[in-house]
N, C-alpha and C. Protein backbone atom coordinates (compact mmCIF):
# COMPACT_ATOMS: atom_id res chain seq x y z
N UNK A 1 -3.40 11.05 -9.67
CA UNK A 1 -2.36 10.55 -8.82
C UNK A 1 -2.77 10.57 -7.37
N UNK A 2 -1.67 10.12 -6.52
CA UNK A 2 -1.97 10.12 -5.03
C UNK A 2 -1.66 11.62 -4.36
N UNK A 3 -3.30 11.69 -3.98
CA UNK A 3 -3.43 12.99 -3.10
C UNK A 3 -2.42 12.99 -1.60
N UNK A 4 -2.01 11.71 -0.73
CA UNK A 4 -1.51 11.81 0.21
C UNK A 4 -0.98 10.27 0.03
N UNK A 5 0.44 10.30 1.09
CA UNK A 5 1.52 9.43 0.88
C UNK A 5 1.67 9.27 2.49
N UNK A 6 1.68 8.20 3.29
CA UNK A 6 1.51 8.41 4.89
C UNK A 6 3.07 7.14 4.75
N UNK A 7 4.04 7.83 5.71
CA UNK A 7 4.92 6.68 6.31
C UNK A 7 4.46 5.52 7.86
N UNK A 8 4.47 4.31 7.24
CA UNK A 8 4.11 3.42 8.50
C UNK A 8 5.25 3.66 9.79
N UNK A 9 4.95 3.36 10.66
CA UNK A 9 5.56 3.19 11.97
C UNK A 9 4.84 1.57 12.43
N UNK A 10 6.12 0.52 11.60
CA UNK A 10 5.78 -0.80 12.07
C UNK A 10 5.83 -1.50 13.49
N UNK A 11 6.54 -0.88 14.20
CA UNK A 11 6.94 -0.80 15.48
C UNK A 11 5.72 -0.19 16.85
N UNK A 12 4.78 -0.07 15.94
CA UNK A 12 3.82 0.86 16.58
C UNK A 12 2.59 0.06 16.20
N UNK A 13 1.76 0.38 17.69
CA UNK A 13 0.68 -0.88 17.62
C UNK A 13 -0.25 0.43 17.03
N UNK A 14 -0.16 1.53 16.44
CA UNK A 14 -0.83 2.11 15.70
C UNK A 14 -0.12 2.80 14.40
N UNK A 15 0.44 1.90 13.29
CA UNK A 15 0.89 2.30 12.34
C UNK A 15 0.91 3.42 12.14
N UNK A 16 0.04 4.26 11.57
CA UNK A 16 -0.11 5.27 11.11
C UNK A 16 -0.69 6.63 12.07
N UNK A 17 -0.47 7.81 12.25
CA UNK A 17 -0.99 8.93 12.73
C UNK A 17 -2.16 9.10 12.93
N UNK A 18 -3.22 8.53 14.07
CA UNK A 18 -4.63 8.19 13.26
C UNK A 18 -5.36 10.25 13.15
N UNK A 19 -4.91 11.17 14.46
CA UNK A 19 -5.40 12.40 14.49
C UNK A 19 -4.85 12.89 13.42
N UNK A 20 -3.63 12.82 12.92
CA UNK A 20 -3.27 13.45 11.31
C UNK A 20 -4.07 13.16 10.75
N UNK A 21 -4.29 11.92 10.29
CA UNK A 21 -4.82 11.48 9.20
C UNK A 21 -6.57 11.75 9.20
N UNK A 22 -7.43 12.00 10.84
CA UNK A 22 -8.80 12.20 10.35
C UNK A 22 -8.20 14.23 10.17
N UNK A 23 -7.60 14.60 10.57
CA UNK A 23 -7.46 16.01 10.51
C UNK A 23 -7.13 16.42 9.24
N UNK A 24 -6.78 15.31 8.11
CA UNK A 24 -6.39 16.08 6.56
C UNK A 24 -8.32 15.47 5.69
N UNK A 25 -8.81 14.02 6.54
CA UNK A 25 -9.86 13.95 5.58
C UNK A 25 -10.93 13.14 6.79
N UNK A 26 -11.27 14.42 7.43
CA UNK A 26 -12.27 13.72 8.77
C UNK A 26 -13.21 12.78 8.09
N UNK A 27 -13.95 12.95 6.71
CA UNK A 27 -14.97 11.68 6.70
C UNK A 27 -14.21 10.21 5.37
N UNK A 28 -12.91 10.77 5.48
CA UNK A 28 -12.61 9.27 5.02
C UNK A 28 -11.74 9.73 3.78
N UNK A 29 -11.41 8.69 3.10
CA UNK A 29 -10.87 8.59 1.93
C UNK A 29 -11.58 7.92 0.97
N UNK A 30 -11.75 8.42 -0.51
CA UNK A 30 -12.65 7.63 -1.43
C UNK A 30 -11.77 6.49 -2.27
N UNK A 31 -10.15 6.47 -1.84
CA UNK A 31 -9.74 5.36 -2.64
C UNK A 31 -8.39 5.24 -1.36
N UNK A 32 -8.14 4.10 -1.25
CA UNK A 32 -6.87 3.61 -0.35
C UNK A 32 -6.31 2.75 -0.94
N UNK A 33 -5.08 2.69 -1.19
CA UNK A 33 -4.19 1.51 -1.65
C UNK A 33 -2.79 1.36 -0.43
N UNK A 34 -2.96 0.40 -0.14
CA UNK A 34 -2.10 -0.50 0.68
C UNK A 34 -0.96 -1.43 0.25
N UNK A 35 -0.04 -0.52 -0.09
CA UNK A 35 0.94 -1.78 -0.61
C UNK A 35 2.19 -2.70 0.52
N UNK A 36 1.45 -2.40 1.80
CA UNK A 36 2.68 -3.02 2.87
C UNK A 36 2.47 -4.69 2.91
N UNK A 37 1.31 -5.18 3.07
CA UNK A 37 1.37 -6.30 3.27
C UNK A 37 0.97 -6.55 4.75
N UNK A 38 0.68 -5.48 6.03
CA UNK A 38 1.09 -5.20 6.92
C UNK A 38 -0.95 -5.87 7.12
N UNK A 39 -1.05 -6.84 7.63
CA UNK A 39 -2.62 -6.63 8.32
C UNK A 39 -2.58 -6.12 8.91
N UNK A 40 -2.19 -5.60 10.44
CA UNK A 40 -3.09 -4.03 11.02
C UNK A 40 -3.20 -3.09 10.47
N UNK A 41 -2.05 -2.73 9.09
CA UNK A 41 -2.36 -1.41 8.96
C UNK A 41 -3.55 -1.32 7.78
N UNK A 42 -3.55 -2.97 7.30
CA UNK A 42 -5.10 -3.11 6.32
C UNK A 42 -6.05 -3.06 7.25
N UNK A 43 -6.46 -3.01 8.26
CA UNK A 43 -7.28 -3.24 9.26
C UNK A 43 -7.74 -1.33 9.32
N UNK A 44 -6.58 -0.86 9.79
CA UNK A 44 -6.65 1.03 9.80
C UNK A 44 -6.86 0.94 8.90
N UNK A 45 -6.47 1.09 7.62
CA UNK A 45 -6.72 1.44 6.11
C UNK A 45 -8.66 1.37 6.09
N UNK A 46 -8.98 0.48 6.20
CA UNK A 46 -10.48 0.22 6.49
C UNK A 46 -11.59 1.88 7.10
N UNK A 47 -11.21 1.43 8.62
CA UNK A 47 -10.98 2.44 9.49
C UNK A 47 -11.28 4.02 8.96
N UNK A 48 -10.16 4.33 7.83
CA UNK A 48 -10.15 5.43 7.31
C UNK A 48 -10.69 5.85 5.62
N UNK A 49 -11.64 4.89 5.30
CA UNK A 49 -12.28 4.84 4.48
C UNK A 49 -13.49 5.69 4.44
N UNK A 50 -13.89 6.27 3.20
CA UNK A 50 -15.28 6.96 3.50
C UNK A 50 -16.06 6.19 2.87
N UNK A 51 -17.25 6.51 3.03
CA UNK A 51 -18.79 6.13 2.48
C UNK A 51 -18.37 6.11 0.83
N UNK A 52 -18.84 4.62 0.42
CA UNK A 52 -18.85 4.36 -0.93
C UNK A 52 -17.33 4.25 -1.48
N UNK A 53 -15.78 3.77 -0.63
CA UNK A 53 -15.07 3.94 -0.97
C UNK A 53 -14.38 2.77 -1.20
N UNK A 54 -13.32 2.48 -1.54
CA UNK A 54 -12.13 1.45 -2.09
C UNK A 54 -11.27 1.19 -1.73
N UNK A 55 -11.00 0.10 -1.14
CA UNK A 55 -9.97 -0.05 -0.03
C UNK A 55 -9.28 -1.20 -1.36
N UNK A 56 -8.01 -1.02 -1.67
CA UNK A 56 -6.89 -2.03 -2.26
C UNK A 56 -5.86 -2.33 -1.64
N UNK A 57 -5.67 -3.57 -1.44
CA UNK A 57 -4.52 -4.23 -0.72
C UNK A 57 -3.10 -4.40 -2.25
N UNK A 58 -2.21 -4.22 -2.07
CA UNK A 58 -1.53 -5.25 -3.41
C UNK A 58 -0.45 -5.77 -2.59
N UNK A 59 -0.49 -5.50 -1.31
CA UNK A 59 0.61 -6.51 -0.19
C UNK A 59 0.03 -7.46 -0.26
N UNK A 60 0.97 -8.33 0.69
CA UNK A 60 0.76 -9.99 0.63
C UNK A 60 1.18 -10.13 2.58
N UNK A 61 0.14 -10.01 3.42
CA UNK A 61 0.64 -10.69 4.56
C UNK A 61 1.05 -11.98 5.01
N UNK A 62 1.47 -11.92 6.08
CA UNK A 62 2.20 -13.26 6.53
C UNK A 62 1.11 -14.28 6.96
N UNK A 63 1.05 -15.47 6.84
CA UNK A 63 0.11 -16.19 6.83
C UNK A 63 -0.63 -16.65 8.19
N UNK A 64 0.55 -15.89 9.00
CA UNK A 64 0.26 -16.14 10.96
C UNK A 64 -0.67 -14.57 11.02
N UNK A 65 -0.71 -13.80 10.33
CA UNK A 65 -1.47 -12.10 10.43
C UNK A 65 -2.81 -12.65 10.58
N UNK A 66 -3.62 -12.18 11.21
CA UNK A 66 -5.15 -12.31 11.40
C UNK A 66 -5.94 -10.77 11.31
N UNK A 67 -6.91 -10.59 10.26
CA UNK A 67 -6.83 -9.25 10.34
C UNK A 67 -9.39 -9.28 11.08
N UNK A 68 -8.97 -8.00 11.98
CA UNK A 68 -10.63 -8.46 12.65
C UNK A 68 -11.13 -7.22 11.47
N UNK A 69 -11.85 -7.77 10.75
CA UNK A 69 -13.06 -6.73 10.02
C UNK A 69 -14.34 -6.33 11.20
N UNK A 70 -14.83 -5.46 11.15
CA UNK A 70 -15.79 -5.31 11.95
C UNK A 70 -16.99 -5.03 10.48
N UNK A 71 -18.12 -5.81 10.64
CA UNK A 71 -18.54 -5.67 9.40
C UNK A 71 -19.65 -4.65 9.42
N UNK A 72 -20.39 -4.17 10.50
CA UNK A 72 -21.48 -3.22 10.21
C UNK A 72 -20.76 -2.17 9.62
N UNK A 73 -19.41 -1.60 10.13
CA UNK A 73 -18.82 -0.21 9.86
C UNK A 73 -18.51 -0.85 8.32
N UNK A 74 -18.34 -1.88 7.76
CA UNK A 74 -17.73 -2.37 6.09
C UNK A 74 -19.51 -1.46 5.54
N UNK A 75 -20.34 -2.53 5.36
CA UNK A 75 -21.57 -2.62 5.38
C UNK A 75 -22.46 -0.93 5.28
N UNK A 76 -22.29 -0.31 6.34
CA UNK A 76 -22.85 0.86 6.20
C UNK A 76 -22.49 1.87 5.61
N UNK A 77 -20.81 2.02 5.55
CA UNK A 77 -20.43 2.90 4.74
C UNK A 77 -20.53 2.24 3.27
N UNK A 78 -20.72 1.35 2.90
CA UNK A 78 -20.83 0.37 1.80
C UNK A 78 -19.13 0.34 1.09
N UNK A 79 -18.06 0.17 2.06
CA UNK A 79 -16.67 -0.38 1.32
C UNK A 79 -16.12 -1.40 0.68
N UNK A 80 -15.73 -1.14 -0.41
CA UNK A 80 -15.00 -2.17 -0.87
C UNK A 80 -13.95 -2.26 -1.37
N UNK A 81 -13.48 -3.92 -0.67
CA UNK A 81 -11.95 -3.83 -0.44
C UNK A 81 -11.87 -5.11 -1.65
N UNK A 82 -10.86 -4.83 -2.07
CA UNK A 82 -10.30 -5.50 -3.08
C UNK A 82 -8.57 -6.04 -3.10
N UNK A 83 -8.13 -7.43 -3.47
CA UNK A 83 -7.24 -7.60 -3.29
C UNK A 83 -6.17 -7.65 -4.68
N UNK A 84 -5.05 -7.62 -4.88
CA UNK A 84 -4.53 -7.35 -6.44
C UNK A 84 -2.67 -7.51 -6.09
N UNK A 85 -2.41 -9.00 -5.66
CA UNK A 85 -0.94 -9.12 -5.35
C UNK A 85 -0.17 -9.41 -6.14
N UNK A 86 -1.04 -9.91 -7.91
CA UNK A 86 -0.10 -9.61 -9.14
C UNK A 86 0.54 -10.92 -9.19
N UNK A 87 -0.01 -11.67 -8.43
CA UNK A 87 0.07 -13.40 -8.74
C UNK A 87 -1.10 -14.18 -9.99
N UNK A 88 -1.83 -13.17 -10.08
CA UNK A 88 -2.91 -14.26 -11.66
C UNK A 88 -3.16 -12.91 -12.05
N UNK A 89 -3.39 -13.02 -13.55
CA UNK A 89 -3.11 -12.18 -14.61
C UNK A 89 -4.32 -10.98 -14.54
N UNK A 90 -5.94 -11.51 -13.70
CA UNK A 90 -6.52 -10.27 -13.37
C UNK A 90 -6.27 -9.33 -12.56
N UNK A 91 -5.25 -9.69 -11.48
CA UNK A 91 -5.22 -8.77 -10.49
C UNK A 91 -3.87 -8.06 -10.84
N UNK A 92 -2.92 -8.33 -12.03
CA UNK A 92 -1.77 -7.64 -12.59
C UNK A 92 -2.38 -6.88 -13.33
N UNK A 93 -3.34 -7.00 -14.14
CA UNK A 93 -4.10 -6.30 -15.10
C UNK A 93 -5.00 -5.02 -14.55
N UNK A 94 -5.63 -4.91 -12.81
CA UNK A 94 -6.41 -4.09 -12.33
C UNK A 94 -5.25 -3.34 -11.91
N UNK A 95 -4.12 -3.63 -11.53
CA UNK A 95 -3.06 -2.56 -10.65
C UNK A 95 -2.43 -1.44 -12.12
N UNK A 96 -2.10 -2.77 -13.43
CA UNK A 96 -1.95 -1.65 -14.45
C UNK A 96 -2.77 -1.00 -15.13
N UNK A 97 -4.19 -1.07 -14.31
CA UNK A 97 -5.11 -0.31 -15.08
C UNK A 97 -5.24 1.17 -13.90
N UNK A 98 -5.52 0.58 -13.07
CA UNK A 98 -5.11 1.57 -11.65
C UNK A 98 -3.92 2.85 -12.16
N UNK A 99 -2.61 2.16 -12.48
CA UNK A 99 -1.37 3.30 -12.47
C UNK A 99 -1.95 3.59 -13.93
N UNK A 100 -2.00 3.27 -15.38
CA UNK A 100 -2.45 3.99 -16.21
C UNK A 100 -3.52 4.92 -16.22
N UNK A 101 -4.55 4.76 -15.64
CA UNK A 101 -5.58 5.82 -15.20
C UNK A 101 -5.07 7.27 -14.48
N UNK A 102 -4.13 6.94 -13.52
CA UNK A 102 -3.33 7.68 -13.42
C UNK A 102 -3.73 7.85 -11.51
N UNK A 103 -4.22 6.85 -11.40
CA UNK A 103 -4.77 6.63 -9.72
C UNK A 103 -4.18 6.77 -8.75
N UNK A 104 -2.72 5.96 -9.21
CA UNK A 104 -1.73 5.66 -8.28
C UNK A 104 -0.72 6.25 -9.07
N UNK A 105 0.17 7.52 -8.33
CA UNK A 105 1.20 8.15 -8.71
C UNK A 105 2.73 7.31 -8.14
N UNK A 106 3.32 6.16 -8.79
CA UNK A 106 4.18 5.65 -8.67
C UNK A 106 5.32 5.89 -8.26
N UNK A 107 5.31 6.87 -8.62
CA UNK A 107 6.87 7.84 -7.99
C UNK A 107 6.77 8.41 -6.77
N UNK A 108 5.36 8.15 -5.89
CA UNK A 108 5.31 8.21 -4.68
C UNK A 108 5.81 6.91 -3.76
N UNK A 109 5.93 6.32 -4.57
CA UNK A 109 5.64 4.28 -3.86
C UNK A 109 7.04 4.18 -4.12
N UNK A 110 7.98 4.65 -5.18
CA UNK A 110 9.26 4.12 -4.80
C UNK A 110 10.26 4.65 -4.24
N UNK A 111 11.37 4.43 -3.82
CA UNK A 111 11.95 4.84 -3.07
C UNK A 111 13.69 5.52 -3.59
N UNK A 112 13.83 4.22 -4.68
CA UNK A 112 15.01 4.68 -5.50
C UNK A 112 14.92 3.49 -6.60
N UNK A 113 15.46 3.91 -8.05
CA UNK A 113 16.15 3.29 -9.04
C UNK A 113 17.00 2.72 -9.01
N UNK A 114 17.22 1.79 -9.18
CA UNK A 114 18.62 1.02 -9.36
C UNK A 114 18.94 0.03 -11.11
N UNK A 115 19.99 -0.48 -11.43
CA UNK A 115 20.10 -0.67 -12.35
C UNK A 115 20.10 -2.27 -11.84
N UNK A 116 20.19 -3.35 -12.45
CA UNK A 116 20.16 -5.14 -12.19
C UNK A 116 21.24 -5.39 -11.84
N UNK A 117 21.97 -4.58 -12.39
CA UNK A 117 23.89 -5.01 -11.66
C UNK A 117 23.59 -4.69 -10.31
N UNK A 118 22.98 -3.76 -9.91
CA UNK A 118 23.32 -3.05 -8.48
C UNK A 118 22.04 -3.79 -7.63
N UNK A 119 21.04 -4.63 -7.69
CA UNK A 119 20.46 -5.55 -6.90
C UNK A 119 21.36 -6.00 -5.58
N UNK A 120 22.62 -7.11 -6.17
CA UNK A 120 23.11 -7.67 -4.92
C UNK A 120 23.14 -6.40 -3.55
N UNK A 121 23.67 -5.11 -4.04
CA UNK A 121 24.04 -4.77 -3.13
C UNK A 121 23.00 -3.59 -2.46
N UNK A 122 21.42 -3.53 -2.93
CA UNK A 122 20.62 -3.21 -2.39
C UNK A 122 20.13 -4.49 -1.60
N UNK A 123 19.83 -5.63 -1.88
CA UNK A 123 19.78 -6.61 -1.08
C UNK A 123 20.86 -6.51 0.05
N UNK A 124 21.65 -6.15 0.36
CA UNK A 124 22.55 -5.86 1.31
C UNK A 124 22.22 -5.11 2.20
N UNK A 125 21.86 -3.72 1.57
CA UNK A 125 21.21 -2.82 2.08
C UNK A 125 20.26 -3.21 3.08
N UNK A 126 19.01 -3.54 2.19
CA UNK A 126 17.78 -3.91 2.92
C UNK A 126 18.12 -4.94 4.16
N UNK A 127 18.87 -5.56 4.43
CA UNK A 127 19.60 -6.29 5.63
C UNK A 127 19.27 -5.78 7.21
N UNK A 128 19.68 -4.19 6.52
CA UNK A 128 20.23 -3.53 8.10
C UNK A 128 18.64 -2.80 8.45
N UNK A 129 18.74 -2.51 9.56
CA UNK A 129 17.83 -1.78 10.43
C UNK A 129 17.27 -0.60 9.86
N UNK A 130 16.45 -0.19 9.67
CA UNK A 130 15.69 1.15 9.36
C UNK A 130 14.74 1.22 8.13
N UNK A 131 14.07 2.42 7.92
CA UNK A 131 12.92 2.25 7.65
C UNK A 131 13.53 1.96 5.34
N UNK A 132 12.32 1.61 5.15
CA UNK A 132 12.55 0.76 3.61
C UNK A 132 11.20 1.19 2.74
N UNK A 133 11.58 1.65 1.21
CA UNK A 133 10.58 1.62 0.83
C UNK A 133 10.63 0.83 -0.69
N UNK A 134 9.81 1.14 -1.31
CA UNK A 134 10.23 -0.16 -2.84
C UNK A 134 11.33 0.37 -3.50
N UNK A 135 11.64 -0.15 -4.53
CA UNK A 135 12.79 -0.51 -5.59
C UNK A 135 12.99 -0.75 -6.60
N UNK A 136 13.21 0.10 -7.63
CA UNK A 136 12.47 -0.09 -8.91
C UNK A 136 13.74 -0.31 -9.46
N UNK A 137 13.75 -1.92 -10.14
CA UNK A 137 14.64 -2.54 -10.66
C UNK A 137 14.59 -1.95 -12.40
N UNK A 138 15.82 -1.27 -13.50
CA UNK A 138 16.22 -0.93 -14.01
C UNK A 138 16.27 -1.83 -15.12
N UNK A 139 16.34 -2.61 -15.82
CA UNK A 139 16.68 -3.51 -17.28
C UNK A 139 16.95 -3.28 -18.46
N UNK A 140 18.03 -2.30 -18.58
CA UNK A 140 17.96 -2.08 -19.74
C UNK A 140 19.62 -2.43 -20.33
N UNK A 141 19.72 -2.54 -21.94
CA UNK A 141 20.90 -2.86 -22.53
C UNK A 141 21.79 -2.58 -22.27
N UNK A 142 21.45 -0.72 -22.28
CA UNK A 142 22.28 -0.14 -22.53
C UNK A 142 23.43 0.16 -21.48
N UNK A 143 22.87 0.16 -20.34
CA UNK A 143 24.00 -0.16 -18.80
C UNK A 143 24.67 -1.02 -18.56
């Protein structure tokens, strides 16, 4: 599962804590998954990669986002980034091979349960101002 869970600060031309974050793993991280969608903070995500490590996107940025790779720092640490937004059937297939392995601890990534009746009014929710995390839609009969 996931060793560490970082909250973005989108509002911030530096997403994430960068002195926290070298102070829990000064030479990097050996696996990163990115599920914001956010290019700068895929840009940091990079950034905080170690030697020989795995950078996964499964966000989808906005098509105006421009993200700058700097490639000697890709290159020397030898990273690789991989993309998996669950639009064609290999990259749905690497994310459920990812959470079955047991890579990605899911119950870190969501935020709350809800049942399909109660959609409209998390869509409501998500409307207003403040911070948001995923939503794990419910389907079952018996509710």
């Amino acid at each position: 599962g996931a060793d560490w869970l970082f909250q973005i600060n989108r509002g911030s031309p530096y997403p994430v804590n960068k002195e926290a974050i070298l102070e829990i793993a000064p030479f990097g991280f050996d696996l990163i998954v990115d599920t914001t969608g956010n290019a700068l903070l895929l840009q940091q995500c990079i950034q905080f990669a170690g030697n020989r490590s795995q950078v996964i996107e499964f966000g989808v940025p906005r098509p105006e986002e421009k993200l700058e790779l700097l490639l000697p720092h890709l290159f020397n640490h030898q990273i690789s980034i991989s993309g998996a937004v669950g639009n064609d059937v290999e990259s749905f297939l690497q994310g459920l091979s990812l959470i079955n392995a047991g890579k990605i601890a899911t119950s870190l990534l969501v935020e709350k349960k809800v049942h399909l009746r109660d959609v409209p009014g998390i869509l409501l929710e998500r409307t207003k101002p403040g911070p948001k995390g995923k939503v794990l839609i419910e389907c079952s009969k018996s509710q």
